[in-house]
PDB file of N, CA and C in Angstrom:
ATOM      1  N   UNK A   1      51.100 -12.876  96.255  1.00  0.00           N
ATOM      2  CA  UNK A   1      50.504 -12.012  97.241  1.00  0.00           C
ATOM      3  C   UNK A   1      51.330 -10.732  97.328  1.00  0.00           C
ATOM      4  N   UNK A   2      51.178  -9.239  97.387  1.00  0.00           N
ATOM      5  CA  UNK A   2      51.323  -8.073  97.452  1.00  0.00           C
ATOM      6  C   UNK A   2      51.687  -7.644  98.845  1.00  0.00           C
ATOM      7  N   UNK A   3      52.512  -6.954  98.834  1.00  0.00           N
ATOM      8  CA  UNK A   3      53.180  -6.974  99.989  1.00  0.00           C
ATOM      9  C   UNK A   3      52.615  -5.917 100.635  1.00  0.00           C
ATOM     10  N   UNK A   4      52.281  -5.904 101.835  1.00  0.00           N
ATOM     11  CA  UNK A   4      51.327  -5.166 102.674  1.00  0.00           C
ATOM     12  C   UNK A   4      51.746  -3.223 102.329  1.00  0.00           C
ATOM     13  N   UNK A   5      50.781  -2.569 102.381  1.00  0.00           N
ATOM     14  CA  UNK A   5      50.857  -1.072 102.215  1.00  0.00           C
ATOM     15  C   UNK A   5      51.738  -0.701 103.399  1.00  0.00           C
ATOM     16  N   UNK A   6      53.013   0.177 103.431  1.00  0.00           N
ATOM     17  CA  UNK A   6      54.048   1.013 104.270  1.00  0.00           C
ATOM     18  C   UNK A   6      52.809   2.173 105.075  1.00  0.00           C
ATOM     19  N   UNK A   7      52.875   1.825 106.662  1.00  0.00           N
ATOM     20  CA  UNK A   7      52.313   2.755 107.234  1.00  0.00           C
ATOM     21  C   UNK A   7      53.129   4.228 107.139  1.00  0.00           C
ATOM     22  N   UNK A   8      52.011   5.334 107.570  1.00  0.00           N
ATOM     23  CA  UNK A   8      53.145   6.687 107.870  1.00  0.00           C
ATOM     24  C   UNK A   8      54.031   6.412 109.191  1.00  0.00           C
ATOM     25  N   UNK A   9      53.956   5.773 110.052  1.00  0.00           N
ATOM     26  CA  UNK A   9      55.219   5.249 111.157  1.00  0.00           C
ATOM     27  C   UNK A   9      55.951   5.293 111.070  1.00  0.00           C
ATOM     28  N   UNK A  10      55.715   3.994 109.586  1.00  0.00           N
ATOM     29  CA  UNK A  10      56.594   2.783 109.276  1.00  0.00           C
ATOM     30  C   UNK A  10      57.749   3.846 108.301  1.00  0.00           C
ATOM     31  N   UNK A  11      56.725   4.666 107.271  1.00  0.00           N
ATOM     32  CA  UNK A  11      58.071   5.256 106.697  1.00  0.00           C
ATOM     33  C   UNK A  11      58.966   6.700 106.837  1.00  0.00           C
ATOM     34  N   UNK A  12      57.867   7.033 108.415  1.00  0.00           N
ATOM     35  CA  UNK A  12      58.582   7.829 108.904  1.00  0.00           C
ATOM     36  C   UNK A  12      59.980   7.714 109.729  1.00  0.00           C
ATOM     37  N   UNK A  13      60.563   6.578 110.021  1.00  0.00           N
ATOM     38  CA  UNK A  13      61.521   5.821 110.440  1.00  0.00           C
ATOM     39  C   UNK A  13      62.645   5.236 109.890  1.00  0.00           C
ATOM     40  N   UNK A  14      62.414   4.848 108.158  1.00  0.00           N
ATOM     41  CA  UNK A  14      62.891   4.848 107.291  1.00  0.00           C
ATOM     42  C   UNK A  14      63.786   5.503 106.713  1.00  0.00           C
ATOM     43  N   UNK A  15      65.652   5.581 105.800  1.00  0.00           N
ATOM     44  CA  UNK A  15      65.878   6.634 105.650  1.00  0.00           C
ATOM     45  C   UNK A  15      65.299   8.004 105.093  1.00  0.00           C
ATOM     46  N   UNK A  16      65.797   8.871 104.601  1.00  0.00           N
ATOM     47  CA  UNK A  16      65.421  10.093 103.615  1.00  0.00           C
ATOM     48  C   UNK A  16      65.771   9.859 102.189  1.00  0.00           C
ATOM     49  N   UNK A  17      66.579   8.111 102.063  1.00  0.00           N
ATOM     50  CA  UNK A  17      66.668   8.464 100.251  1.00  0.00           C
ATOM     51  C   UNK A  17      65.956   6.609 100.444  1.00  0.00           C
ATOM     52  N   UNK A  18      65.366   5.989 101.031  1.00  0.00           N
ATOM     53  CA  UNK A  18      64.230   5.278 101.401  1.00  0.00           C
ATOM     54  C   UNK A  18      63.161   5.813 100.899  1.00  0.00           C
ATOM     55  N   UNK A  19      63.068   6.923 101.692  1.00  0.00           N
ATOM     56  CA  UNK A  19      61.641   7.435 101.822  1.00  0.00           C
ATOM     57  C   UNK A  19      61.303   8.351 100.178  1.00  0.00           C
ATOM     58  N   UNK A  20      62.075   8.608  99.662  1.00  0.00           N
ATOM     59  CA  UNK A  20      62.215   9.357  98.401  1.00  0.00           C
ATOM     60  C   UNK A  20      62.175   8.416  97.005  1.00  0.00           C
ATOM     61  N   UNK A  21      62.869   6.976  97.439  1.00  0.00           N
ATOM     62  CA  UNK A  21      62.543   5.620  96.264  1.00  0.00           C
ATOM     63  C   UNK A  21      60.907   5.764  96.577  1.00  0.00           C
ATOM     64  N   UNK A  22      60.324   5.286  97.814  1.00  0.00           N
ATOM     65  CA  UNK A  22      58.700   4.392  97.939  1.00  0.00           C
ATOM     66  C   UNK A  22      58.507   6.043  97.522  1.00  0.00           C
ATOM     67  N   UNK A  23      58.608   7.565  97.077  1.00  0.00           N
ATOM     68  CA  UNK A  23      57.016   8.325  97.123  1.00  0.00           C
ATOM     69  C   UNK A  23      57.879   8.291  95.092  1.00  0.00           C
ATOM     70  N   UNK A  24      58.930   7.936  94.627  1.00  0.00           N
ATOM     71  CA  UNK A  24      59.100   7.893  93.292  1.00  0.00           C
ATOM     72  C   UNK A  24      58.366   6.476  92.230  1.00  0.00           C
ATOM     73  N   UNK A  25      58.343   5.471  93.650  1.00  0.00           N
ATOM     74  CA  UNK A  25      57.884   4.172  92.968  1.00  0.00           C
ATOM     75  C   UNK A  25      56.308   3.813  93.167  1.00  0.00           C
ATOM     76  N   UNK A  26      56.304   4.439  94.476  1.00  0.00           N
ATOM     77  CA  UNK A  26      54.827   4.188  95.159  1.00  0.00           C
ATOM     78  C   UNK A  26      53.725   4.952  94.991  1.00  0.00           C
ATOM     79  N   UNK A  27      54.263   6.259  95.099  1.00  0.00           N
ATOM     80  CA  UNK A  27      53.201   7.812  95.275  1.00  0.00           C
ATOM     81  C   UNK A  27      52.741   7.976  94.669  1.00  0.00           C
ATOM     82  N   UNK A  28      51.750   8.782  94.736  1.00  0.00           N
ATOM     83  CA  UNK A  28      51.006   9.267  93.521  1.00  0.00           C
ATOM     84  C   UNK A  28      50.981  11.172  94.049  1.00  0.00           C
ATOM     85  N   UNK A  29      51.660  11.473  92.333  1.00  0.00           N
ATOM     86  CA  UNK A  29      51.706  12.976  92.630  1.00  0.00           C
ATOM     87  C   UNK A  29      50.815  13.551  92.602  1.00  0.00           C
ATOM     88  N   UNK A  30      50.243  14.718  93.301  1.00  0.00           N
ATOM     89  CA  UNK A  30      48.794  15.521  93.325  1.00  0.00           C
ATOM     90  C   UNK A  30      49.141  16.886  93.108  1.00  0.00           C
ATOM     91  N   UNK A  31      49.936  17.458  93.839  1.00  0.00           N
ATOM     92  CA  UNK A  31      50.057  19.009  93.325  1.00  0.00           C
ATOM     93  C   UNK A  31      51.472  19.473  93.749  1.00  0.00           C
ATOM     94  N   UNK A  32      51.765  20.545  93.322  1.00  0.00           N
ATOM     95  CA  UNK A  32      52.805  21.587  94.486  1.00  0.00           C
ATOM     96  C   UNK A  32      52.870  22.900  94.877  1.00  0.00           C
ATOM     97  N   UNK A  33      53.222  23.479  95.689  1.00  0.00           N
ATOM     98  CA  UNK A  33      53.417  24.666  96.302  1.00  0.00           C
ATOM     99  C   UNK A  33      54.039  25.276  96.198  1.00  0.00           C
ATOM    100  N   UNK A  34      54.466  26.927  96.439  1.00  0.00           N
ATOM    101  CA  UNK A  34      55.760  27.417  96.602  1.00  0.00           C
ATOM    102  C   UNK A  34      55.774  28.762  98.233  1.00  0.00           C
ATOM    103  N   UNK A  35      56.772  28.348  98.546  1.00  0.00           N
ATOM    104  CA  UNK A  35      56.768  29.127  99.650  1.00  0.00           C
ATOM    105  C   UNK A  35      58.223  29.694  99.374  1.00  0.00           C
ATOM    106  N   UNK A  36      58.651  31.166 100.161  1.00  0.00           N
ATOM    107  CA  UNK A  36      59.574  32.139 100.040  1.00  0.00           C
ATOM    108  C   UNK A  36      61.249  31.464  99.530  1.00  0.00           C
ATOM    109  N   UNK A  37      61.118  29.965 100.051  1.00  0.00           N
ATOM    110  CA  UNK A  37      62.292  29.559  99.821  1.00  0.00           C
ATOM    111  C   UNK A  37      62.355  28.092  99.175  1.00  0.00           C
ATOM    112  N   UNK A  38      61.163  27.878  99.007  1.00  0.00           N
ATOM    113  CA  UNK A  38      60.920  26.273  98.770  1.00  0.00           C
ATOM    114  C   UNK A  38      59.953  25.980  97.898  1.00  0.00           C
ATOM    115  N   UNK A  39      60.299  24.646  96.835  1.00  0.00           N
ATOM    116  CA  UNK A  39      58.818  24.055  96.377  1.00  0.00           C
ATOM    117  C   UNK A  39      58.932  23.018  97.114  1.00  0.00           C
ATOM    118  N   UNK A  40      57.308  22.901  97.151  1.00  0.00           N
ATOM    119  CA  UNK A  40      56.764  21.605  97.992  1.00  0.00           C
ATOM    120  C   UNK A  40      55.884  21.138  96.868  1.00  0.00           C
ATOM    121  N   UNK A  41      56.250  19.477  96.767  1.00  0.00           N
ATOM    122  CA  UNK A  41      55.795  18.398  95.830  1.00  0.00           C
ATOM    123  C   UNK A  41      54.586  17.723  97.033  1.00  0.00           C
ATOM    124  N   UNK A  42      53.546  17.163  96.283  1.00  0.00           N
ATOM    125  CA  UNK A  42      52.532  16.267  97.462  1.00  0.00           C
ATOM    126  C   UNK A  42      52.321  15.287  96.696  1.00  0.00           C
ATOM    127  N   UNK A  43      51.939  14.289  97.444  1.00  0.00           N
ATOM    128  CA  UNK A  43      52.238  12.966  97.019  1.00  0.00           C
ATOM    129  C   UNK A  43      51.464  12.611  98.007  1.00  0.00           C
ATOM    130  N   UNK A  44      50.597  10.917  97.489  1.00  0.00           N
ATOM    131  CA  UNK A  44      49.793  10.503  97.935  1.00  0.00           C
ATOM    132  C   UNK A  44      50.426   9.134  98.014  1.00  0.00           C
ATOM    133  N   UNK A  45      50.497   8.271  99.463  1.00  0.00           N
ATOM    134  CA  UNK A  45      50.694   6.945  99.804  1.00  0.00           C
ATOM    135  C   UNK A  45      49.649   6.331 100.312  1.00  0.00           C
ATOM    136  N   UNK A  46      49.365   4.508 100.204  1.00  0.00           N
ATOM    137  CA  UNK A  46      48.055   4.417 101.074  1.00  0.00           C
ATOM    138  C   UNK A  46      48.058   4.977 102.199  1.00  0.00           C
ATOM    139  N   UNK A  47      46.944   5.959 102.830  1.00  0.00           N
ATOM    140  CA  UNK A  47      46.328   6.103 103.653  1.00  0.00           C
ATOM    141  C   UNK A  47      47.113   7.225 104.383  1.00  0.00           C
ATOM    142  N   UNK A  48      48.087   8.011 103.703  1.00  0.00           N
ATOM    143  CA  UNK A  48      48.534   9.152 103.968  1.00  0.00           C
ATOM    144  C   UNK A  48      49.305   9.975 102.866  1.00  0.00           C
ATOM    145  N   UNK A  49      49.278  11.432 103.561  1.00  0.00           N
ATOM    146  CA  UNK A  49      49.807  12.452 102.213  1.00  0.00           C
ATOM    147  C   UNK A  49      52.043  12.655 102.745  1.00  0.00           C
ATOM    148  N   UNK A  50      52.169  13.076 101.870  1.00  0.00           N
ATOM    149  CA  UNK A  50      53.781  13.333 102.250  1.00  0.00           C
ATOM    150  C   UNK A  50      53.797  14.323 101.103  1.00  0.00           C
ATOM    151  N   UNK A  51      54.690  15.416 102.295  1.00  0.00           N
ATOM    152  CA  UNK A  51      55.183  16.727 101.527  1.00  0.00           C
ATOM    153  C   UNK A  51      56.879  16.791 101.158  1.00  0.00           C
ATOM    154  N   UNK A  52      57.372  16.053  99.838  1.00  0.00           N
ATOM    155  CA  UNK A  52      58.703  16.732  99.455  1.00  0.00           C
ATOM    156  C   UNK A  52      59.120  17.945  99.940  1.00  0.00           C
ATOM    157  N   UNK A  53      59.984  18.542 100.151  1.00  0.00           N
ATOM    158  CA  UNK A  53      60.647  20.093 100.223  1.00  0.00           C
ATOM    159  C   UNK A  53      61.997  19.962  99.455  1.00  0.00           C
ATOM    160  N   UNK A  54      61.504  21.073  98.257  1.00  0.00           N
ATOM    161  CA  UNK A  54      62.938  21.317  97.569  1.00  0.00           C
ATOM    162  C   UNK A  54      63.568  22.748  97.725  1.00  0.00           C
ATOM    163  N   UNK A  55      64.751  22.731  97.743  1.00  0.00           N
ATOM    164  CA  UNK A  55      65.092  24.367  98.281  1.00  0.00           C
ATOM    165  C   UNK A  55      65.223  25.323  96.204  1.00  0.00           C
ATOM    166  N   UNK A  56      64.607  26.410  96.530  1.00  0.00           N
ATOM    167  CA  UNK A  56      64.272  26.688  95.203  1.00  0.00           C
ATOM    168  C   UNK A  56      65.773  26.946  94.538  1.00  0.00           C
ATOM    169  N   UNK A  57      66.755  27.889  95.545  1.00  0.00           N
ATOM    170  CA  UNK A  57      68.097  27.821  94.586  1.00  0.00           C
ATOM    171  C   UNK A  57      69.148  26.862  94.212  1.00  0.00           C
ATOM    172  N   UNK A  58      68.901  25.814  95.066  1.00  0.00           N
ATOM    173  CA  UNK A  58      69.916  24.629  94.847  1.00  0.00           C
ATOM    174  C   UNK A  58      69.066  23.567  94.330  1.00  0.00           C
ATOM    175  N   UNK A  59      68.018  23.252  93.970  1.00  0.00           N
ATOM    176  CA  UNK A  59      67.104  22.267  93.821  1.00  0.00           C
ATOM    177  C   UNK A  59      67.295  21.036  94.811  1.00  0.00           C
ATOM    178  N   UNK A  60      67.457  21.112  96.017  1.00  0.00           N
ATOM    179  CA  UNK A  60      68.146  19.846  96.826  1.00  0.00           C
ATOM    180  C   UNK A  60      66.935  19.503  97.190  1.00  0.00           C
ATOM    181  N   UNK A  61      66.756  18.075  97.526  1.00  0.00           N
ATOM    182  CA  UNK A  61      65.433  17.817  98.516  1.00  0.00           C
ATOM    183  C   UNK A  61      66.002  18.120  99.723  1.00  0.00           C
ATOM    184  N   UNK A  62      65.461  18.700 100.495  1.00  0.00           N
ATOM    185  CA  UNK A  62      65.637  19.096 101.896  1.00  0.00           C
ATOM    186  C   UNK A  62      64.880  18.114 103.017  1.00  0.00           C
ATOM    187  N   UNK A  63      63.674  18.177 102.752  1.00  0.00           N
ATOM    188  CA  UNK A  63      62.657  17.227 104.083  1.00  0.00           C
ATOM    189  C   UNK A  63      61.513  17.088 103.124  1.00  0.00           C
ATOM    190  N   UNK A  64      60.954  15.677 104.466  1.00  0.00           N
ATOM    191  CA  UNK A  64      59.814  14.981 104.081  1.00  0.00           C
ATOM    192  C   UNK A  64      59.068  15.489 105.650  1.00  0.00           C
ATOM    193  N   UNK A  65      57.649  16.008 105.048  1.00  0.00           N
ATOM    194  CA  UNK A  65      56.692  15.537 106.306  1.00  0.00           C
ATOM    195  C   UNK A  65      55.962  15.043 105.567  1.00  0.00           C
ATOM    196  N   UNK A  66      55.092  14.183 106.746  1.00  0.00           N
ATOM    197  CA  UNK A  66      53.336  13.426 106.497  1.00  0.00           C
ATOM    198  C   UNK A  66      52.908  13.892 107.031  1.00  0.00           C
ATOM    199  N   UNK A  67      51.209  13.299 106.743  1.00  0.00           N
ATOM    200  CA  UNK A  67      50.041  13.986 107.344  1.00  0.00           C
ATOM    201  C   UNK A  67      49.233  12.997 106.530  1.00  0.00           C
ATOM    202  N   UNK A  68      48.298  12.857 108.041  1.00  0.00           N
ATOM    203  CA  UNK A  68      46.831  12.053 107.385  1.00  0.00           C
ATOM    204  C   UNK A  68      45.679  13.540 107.606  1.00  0.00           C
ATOM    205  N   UNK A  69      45.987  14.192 108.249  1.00  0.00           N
ATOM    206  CA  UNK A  69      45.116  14.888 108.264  1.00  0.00           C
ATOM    207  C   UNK A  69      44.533  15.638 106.937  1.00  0.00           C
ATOM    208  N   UNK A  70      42.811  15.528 106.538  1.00  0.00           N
ATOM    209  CA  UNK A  70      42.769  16.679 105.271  1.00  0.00           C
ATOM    210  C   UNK A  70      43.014  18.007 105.507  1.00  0.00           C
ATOM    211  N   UNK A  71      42.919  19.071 106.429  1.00  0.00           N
ATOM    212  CA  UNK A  71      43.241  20.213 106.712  1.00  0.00           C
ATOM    213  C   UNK A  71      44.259  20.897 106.168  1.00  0.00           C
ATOM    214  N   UNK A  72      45.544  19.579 106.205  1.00  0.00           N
ATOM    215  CA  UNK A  72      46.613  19.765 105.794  1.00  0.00           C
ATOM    216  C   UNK A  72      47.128  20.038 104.680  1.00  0.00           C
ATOM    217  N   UNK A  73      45.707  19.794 104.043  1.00  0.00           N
ATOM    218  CA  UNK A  73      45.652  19.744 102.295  1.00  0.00           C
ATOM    219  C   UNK A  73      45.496  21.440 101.867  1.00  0.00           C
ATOM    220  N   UNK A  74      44.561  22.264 102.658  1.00  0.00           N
ATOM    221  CA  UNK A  74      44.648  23.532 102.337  1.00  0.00           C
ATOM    222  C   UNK A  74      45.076  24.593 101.503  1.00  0.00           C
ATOM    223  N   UNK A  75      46.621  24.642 101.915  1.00  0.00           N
ATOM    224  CA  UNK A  75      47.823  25.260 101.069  1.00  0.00           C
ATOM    225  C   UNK A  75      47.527  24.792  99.638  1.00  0.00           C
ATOM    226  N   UNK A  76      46.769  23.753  99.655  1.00  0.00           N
ATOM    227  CA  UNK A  76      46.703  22.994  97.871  1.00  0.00           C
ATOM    228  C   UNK A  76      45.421  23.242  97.320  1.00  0.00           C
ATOM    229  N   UNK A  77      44.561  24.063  97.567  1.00  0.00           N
ATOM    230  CA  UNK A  77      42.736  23.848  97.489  1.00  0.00           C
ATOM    231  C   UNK A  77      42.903  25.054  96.576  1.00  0.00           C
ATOM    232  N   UNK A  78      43.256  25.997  96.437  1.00  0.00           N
ATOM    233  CA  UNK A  78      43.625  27.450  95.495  1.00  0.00           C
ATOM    234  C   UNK A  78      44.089  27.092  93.840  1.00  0.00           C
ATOM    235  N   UNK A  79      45.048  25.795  93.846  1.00  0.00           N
ATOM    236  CA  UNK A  79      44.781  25.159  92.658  1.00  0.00           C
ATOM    237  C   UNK A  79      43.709  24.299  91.987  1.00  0.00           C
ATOM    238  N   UNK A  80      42.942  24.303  92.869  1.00  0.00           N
ATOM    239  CA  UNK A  80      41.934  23.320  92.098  1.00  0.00           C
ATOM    240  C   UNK A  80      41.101  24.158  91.546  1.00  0.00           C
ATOM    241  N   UNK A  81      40.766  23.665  90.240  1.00  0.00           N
ATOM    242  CA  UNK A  81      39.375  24.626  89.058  1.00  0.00           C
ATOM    243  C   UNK A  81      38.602  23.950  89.784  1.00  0.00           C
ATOM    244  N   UNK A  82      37.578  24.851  90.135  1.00  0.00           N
ATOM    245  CA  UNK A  82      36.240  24.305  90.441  1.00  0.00           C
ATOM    246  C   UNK A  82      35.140  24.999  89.306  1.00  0.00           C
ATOM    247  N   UNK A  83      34.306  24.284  88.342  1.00  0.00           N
ATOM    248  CA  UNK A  83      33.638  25.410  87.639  1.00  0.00           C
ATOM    249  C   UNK A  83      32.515  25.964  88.232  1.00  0.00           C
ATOM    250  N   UNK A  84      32.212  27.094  87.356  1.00  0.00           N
ATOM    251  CA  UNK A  84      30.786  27.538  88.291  1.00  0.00           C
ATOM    252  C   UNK A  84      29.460  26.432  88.048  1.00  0.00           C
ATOM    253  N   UNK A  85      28.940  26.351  89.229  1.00  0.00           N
ATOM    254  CA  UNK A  85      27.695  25.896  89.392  1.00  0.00           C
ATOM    255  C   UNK A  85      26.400  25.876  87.518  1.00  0.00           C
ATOM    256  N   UNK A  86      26.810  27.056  87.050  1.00  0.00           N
ATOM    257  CA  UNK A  86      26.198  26.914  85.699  1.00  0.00           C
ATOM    258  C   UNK A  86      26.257  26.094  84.543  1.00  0.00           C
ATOM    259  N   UNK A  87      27.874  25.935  84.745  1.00  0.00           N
ATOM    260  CA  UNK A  87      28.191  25.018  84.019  1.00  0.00           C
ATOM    261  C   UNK A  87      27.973  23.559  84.208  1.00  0.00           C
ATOM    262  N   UNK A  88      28.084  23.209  85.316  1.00  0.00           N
ATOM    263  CA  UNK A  88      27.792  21.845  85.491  1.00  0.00           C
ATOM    264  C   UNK A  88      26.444  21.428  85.539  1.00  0.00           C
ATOM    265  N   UNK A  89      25.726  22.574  85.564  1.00  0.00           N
ATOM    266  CA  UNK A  89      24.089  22.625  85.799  1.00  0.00           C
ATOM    267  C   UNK A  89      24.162  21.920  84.070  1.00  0.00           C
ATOM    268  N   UNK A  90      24.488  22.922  83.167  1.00  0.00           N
ATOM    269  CA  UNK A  90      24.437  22.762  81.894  1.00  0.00           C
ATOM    270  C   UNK A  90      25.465  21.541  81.037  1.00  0.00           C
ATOM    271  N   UNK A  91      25.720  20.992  81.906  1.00  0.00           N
ATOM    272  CA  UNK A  91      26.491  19.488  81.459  1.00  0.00           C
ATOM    273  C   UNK A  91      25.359  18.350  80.798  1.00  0.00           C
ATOM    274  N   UNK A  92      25.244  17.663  80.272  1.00  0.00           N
ATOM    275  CA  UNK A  92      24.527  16.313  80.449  1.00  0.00           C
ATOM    276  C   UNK A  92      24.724  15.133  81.087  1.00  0.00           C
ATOM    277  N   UNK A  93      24.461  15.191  82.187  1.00  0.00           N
ATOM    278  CA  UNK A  93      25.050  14.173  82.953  1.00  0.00           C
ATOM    279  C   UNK A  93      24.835  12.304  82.864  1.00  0.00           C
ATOM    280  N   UNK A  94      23.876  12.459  81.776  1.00  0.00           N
ATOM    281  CA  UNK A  94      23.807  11.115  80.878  1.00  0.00           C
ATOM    282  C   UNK A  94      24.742  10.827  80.211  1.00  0.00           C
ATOM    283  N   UNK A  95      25.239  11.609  79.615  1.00  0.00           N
ATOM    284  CA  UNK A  95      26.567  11.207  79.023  1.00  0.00           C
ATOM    285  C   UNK A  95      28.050  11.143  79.446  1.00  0.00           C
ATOM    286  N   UNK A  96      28.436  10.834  80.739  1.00  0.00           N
ATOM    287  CA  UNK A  96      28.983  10.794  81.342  1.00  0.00           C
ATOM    288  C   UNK A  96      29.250   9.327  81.856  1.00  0.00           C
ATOM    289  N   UNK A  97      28.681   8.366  81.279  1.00  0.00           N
ATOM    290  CA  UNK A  97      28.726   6.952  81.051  1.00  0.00           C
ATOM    291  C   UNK A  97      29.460   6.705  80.496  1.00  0.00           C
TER     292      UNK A  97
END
């Protein structure tokens, strides 16, 4: 039997090199960011997101936040290709089986 999924609570309570094993063993990476002083790594746990912060000149991890909220996802929506509408018009979507 599989040991029950870590709530965001649960591993918000947890240390900071805790919490950095479960998003290296557990997570699933999705994208990253960069802001004036920082990259931000995102990572997906059941049933919530967690944002790494690395400081860009020292490469240190600095902080973890979560968020279940999608809103939060935002900052990350500018990387996604979306193609144009033509193209997917012009796909075959039979073959996609």
């Amino acid at each position: 039997m599989s040991p029950q999924p870590m709530t965001a609570s649960e591993f918000n309570i947890v240390s900071f090199e805790e919490q950095k094993a479960t998003l290296l063993h557990q997570g699933v990476y999705l994208a990253y960011r960069h802001s004036s002083e920082h990259t931000v790594l995102l990572f997906q746990l059941e049933g919530f997101y967690v944002e790494l912060y690395y400081h860009k000149k020292n490469e240190a991890s600095l902080q973890i936040q979560t968020f279940t909220m999608v809103d939060a996802l935002e900052p990350y929506l500018l990387q996604i290709e979306i193609p144009p509408l033509w193209m997917l018009a012009a796909t075959d979507v039979n073959s996609w089986d």
